[in-house]
Every structure is written in structure tokens, then in C-alpha cells.
N, C-alpha and C. Protein backbone atom coordinates (compact mmCIF):
# COMPACT_ATOMS: atom_id res chain seq x y z
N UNK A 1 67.20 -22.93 18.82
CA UNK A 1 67.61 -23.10 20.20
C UNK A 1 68.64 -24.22 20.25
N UNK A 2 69.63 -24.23 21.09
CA UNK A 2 70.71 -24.53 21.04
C UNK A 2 70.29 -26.17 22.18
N UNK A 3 70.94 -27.35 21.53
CA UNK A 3 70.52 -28.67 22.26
C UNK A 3 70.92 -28.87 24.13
N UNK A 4 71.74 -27.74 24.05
CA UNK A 4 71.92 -27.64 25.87
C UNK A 4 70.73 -26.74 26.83
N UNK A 5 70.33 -25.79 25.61
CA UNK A 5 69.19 -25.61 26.52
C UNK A 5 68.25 -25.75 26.40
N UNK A 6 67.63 -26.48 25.74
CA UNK A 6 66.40 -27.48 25.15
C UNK A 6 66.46 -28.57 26.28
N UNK A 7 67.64 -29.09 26.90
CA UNK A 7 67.67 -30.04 27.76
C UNK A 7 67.25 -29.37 28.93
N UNK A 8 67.53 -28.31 29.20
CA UNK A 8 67.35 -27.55 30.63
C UNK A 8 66.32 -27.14 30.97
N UNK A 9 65.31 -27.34 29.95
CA UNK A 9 64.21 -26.40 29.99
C UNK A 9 63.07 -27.85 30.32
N UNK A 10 62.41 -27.79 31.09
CA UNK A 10 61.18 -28.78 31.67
C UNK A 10 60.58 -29.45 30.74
N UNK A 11 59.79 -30.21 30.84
CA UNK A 11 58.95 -30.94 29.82
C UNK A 11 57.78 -30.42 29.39
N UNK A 12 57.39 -29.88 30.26
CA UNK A 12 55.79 -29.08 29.71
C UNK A 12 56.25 -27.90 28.88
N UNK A 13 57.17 -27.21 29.77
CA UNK A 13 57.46 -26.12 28.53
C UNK A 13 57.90 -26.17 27.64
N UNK A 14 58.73 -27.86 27.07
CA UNK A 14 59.19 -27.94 25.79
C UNK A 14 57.72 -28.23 25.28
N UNK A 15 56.48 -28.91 25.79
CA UNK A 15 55.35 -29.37 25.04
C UNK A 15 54.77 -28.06 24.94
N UNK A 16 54.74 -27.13 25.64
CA UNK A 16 54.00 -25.60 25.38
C UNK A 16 54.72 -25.11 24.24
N UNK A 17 56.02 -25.01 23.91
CA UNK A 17 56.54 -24.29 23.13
C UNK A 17 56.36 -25.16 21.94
N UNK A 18 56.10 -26.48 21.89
CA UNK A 18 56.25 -26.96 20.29
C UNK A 18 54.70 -26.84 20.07
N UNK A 19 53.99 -26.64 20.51
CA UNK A 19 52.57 -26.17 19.98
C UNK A 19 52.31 -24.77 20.17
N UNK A 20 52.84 -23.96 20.86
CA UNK A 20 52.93 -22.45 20.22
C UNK A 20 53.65 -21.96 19.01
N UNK A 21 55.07 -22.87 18.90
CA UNK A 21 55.55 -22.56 17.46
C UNK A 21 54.57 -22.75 16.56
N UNK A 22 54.02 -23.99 16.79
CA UNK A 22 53.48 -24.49 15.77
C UNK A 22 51.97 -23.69 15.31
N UNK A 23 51.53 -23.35 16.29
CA UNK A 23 50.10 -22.60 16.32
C UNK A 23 50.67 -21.30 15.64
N UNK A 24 51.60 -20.43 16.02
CA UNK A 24 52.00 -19.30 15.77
C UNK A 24 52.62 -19.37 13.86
N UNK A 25 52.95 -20.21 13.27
CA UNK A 25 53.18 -20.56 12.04
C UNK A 25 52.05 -21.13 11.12
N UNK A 26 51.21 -21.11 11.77
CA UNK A 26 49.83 -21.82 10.53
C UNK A 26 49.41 -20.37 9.89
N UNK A 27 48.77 -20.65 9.14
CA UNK A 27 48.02 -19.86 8.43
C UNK A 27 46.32 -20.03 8.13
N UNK A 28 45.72 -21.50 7.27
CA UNK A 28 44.62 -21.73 7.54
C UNK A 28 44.86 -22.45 8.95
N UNK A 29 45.18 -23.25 9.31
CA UNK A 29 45.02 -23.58 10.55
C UNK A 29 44.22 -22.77 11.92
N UNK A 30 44.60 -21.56 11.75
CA UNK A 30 44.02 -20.60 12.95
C UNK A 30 42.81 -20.67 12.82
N UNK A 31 42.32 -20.45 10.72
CA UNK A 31 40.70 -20.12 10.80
C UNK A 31 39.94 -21.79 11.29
N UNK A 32 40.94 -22.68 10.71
CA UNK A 32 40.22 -23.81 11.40
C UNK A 32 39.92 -24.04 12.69
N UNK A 33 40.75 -23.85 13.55
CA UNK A 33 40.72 -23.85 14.96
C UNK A 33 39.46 -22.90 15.85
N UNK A 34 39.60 -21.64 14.69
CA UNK A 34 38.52 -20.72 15.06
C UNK A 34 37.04 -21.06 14.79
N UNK A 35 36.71 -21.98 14.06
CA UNK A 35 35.48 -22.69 13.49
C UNK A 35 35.54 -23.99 14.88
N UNK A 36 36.49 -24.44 15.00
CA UNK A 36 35.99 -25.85 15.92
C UNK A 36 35.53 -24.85 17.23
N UNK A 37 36.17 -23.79 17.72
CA UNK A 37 36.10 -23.69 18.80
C UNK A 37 34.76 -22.70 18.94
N UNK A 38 33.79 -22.36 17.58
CA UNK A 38 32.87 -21.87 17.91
C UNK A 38 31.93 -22.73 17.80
N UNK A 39 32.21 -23.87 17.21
CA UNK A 39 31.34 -25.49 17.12
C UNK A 39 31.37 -25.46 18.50
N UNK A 40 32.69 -26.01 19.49
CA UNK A 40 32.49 -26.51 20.76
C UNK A 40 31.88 -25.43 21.79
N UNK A 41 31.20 -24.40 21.43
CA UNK A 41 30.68 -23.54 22.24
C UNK A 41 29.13 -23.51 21.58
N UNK A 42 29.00 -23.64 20.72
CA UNK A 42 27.29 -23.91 20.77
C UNK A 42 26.78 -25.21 21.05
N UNK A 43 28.00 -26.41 20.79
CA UNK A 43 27.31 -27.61 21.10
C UNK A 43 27.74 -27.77 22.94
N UNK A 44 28.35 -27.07 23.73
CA UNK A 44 28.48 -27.65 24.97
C UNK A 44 27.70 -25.96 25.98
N UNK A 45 27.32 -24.45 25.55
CA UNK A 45 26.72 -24.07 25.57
C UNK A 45 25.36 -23.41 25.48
N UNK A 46 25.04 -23.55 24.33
CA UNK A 46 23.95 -23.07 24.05
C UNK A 46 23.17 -24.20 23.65
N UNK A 47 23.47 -25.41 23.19
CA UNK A 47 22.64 -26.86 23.01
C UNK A 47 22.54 -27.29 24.60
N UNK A 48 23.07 -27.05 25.69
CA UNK A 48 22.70 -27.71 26.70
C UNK A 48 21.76 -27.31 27.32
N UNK A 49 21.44 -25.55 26.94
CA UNK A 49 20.26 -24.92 27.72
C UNK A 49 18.57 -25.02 26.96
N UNK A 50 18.91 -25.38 25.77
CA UNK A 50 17.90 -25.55 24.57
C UNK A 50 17.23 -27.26 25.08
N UNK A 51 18.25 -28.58 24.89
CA UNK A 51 18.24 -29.44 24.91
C UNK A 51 18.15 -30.24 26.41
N UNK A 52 18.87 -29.81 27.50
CA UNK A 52 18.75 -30.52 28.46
C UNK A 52 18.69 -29.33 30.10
N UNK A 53 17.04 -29.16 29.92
CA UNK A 53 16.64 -28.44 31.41
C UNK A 53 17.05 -29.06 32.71
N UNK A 54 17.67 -27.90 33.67
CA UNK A 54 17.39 -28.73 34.71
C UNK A 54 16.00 -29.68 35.28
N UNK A 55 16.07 -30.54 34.79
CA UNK A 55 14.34 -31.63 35.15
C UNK A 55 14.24 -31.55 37.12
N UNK A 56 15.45 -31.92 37.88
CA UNK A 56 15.32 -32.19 38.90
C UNK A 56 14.86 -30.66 39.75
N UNK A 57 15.58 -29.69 39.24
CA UNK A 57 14.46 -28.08 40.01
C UNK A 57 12.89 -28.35 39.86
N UNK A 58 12.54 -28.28 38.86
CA UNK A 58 11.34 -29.02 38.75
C UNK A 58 10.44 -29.82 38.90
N UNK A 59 11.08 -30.83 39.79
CA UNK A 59 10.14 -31.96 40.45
C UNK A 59 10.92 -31.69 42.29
N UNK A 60 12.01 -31.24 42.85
CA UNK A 60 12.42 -31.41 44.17
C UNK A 60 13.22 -30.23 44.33
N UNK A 61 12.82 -29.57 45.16
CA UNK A 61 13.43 -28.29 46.26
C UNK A 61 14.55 -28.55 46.68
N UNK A 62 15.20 -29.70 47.64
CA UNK A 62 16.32 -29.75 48.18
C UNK A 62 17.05 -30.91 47.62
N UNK A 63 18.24 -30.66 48.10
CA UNK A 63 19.29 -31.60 47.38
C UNK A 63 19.02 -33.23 48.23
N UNK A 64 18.70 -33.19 49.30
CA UNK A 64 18.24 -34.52 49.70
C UNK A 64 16.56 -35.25 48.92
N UNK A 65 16.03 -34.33 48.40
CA UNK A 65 14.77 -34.92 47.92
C UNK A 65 15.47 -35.71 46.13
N UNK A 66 16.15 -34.33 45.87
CA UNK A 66 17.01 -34.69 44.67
C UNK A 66 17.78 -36.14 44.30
N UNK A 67 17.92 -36.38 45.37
CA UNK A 67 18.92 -37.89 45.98
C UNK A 67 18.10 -38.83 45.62
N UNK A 68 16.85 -38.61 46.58
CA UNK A 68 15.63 -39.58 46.64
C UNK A 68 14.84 -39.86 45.45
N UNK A 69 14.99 -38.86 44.90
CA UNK A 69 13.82 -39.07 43.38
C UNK A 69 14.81 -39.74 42.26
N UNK A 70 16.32 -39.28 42.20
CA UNK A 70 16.98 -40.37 41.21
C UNK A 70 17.10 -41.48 42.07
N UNK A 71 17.61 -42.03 42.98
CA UNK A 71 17.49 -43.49 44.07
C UNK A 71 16.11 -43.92 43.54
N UNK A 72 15.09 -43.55 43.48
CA UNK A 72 13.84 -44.01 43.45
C UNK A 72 13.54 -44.59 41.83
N UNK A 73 13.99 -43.40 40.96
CA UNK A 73 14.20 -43.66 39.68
C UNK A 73 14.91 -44.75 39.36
N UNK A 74 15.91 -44.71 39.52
CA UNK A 74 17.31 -45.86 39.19
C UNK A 74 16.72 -47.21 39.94
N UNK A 75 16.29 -47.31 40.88
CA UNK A 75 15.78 -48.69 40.98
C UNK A 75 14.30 -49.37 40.94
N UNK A 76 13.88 -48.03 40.77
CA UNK A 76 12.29 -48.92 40.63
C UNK A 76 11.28 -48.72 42.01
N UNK A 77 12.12 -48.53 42.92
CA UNK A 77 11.55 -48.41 44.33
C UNK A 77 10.28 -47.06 44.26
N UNK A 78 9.64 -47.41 44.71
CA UNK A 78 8.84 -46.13 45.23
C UNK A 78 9.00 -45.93 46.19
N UNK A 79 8.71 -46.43 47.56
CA UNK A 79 8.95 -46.48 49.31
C UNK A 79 10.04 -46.08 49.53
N UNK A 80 10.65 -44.60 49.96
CA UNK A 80 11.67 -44.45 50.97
C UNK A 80 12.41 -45.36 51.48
N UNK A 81 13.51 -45.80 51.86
CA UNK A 81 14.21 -46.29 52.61
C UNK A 81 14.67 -45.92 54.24
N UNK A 82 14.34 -46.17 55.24
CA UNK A 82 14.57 -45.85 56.56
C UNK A 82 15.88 -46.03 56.67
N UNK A 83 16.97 -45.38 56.76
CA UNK A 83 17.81 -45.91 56.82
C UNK A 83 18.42 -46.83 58.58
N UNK A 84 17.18 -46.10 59.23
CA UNK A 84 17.62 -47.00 60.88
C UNK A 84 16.89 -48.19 60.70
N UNK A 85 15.97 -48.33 59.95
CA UNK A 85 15.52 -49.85 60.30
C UNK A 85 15.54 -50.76 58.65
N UNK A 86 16.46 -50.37 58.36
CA UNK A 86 16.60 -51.15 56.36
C UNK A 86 17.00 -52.56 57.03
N UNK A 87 17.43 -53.26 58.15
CA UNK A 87 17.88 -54.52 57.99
C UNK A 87 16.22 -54.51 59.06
N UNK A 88 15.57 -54.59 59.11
CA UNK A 88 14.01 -55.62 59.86
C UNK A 88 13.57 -55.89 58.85
């Protein structure tokens, strides 16, 4: 490509095109890429449903009880907070 229209052409699409050349010219590279990207799908898929249940369906029905039981957690509090009378 010729340096006048390399200038004309945006910045992202010069950054899209120098990593499609570049992707499009590997050889092992692809199978590597093809191994990380089935790594990052069992560790951010299938390890999250194995490893971390929703806990909060399980202890609270609505999204305001949900609120209340981490608030309660995170500080130690047991007692609700009123919020009309928190300054008496």
C-alpha cells in the first residue's frame, strides 16, 4: 500500500489491518490462538458454573433483600437500617 493512502485511511483501521495481516500470515500461531481461546472459555464458562453458584438466589427472592443481606454481610450489622429514622 502506497504511503498516501495509508495516511488517509483512520487509525483503527490501520490497527485492524496490521493485526489481520498479521493473523492472516501465521501458521502455528492460529493453532496457538485456537488453544488460548478454548482455555478462555472453560476457565470464564464452564469453571464459573462448576465453581461459583449463584449463593444470593439461594438465601433472598428480591433484589432489595439481595442489597440487604450483602450490606449486612460487608459490615457486620445484623439490624436493618430505617432509612427515615438512621439519624435518632
Amino acid at each position: 500500500m502506497s504511503e498516501n493512502q495509508d495516511i488517509n485511511r483512520g487509525f483503527w483501521s490501520r490497527v485492524f489491518h496490521l493485526y489481520y495481516d498479521g493473523f492472516r500470515s501465521m501458521t502455528v500461531g492460529k493453532t496457538l490462538w485456537f488453544i488460548i481461546g478454548i482455555k478462555l472459555f472453560i476457565f470464564f464458562f464452564v469453571l464459573k458454573f462448576l465453581f461459583f453458584p449463584d449463593f444470593l438466589s439461594t438465601k433472598c427472592d428480591t433484589n432489595q433483600e439481595k442489597a440487604e443481606y450483602v450490606r449486612q454481610q460487608l459490615t457486620g450489622n445484623q439490624e436493618p437500617v430505617d432509612a427515615d429514622h438512621a439519624d435518632d
